[in-house]
C-alpha atoms as a PDB file:
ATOM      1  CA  UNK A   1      87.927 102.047 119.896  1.00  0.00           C
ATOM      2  CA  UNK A   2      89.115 100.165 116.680  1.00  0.00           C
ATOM      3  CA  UNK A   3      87.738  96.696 115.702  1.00  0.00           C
ATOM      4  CA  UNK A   4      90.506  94.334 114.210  1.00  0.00           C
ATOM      5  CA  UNK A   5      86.923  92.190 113.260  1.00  0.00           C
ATOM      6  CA  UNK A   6      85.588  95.034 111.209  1.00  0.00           C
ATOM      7  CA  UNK A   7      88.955  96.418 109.220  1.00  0.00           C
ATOM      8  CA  UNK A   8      88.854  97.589 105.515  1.00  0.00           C
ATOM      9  CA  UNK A   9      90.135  94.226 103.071  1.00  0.00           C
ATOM     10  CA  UNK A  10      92.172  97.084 101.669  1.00  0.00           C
ATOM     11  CA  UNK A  11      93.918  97.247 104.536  1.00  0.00           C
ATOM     12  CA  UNK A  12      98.045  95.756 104.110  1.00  0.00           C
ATOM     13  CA  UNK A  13      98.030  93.208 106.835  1.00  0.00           C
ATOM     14  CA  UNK A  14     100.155  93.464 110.091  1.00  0.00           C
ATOM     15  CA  UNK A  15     100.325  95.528 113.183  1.00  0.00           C
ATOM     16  CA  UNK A  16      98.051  98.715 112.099  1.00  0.00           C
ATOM     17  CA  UNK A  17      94.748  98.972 110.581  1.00  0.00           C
ATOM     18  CA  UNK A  18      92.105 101.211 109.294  1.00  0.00           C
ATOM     19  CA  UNK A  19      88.378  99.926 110.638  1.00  0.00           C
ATOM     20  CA  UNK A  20      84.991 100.938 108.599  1.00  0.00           C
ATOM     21  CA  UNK A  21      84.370 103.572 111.134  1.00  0.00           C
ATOM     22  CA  UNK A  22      86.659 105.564 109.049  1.00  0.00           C
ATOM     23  CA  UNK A  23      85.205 108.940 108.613  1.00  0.00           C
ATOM     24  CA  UNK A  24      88.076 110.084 105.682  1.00  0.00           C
ATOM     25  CA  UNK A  25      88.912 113.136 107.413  1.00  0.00           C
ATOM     26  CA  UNK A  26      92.092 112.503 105.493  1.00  0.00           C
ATOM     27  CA  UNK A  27      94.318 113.288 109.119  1.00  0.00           C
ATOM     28  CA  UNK A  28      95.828 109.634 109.198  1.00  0.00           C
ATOM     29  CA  UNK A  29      97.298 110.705 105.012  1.00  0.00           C
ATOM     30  CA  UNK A  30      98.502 113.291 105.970  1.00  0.00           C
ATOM     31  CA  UNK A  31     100.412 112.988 109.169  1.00  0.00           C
ATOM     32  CA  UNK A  32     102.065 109.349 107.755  1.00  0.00           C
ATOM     33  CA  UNK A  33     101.359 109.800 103.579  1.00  0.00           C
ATOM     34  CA  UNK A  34     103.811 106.394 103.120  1.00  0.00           C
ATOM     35  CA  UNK A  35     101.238 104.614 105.105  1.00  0.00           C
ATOM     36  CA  UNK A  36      97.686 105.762 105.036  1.00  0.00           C
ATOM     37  CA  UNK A  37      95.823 106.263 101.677  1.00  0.00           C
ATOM     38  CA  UNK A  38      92.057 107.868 100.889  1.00  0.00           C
ATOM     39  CA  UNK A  39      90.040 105.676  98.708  1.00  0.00           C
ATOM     40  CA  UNK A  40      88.379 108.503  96.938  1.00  0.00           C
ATOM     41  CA  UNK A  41      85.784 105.920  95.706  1.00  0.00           C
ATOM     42  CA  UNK A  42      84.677 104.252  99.203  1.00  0.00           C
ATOM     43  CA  UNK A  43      85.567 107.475 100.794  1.00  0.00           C
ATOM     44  CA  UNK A  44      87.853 106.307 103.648  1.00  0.00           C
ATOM     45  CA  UNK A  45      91.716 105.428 104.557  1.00  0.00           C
ATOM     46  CA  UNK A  46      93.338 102.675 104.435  1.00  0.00           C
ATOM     47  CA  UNK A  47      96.483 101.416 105.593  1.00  0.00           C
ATOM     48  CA  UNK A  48      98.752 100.615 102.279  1.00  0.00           C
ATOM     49  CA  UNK A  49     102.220 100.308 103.858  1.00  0.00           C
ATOM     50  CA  UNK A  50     102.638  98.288 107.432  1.00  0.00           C
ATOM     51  CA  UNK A  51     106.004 100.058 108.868  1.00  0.00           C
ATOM     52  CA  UNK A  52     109.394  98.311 108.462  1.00  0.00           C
ATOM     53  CA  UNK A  53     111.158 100.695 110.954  1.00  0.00           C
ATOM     54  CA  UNK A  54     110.920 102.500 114.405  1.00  0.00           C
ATOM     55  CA  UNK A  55     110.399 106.333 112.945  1.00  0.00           C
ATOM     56  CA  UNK A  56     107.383 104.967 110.628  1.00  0.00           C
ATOM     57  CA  UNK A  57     106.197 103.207 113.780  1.00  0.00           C
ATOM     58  CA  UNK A  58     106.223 106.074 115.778  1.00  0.00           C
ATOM     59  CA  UNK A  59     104.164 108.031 112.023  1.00  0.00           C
ATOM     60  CA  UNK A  60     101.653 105.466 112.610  1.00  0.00           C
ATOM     61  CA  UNK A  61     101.245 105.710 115.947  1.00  0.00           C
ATOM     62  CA  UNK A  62     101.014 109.657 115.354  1.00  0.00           C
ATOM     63  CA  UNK A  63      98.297 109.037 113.025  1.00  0.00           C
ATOM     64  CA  UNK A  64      96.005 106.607 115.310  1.00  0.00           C
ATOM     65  CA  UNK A  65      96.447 109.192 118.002  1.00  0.00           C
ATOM     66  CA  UNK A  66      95.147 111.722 116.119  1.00  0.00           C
ATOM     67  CA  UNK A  67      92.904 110.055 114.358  1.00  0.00           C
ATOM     68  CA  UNK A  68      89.250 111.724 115.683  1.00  0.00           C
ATOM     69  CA  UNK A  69      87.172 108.952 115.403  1.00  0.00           C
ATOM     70  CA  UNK A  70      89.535 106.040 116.417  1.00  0.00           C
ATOM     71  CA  UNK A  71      89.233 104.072 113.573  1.00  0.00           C
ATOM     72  CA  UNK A  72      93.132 103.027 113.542  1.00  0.00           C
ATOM     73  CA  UNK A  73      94.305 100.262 115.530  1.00  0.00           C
ATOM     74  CA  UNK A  74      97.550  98.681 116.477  1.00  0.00           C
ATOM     75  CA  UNK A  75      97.047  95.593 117.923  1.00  0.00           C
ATOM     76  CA  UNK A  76      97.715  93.106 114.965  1.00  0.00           C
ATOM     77  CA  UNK A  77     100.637  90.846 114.033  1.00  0.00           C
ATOM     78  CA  UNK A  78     103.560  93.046 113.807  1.00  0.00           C
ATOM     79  CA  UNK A  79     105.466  93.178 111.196  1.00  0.00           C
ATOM     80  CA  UNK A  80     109.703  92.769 111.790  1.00  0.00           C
ATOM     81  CA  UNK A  81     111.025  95.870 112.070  1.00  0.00           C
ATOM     82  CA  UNK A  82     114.570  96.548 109.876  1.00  0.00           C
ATOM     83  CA  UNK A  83     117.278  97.835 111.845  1.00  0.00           C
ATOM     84  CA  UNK A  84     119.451 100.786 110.942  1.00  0.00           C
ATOM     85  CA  UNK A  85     122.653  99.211 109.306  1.00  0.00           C
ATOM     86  CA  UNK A  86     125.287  99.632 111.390  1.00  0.00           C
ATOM     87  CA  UNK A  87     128.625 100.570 109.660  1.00  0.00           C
ATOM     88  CA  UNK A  88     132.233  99.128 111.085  1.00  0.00           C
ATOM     89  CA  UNK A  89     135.234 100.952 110.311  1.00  0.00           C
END
């Protein structure tokens, strides 16, 4: 289970994070690249982007599901989310 007390500083702040039991399997950059980067020097993820809409908050969430460790979480301050613009003819 992820620890919101034990997060990467790397980490953008907001809804998701990466913890330090981050194993860099690399699943969480691939499945949402926007999002999730490897820091080839630590050798773990890191959350870079927090998501601004509904699809990258569904990415996310893709990632932390398959993340095999379960070092994403979810349960920070979210960020607003930016609707869709909405055209009128």
């Amino acid at each position: 289970m992820p620890n919101r007390k034990n997060i990467w500083p790397k980490n953008a702040k907001g809804q998701f994070y990466v913890d330090r039991t981050c194993i860099g399997c690399n699943q969480c950059c691939t499945t949402a690249p926007r999002h999730f980067q490897m820091d080839e020097v630590e050798g773990h993820s890191c959350l870079v982007k927090q998501p601004t809409s509904p699809a990258e908050v569904r990415r996310c969430q893709e990632a932390m599901k398959g993340c095999p460790v379960q070092a994403i979480g979810e349960d920070g301050a979210p960020v607003p989310l930016v609707s869709p613009a909405i055209r009128v003819a």
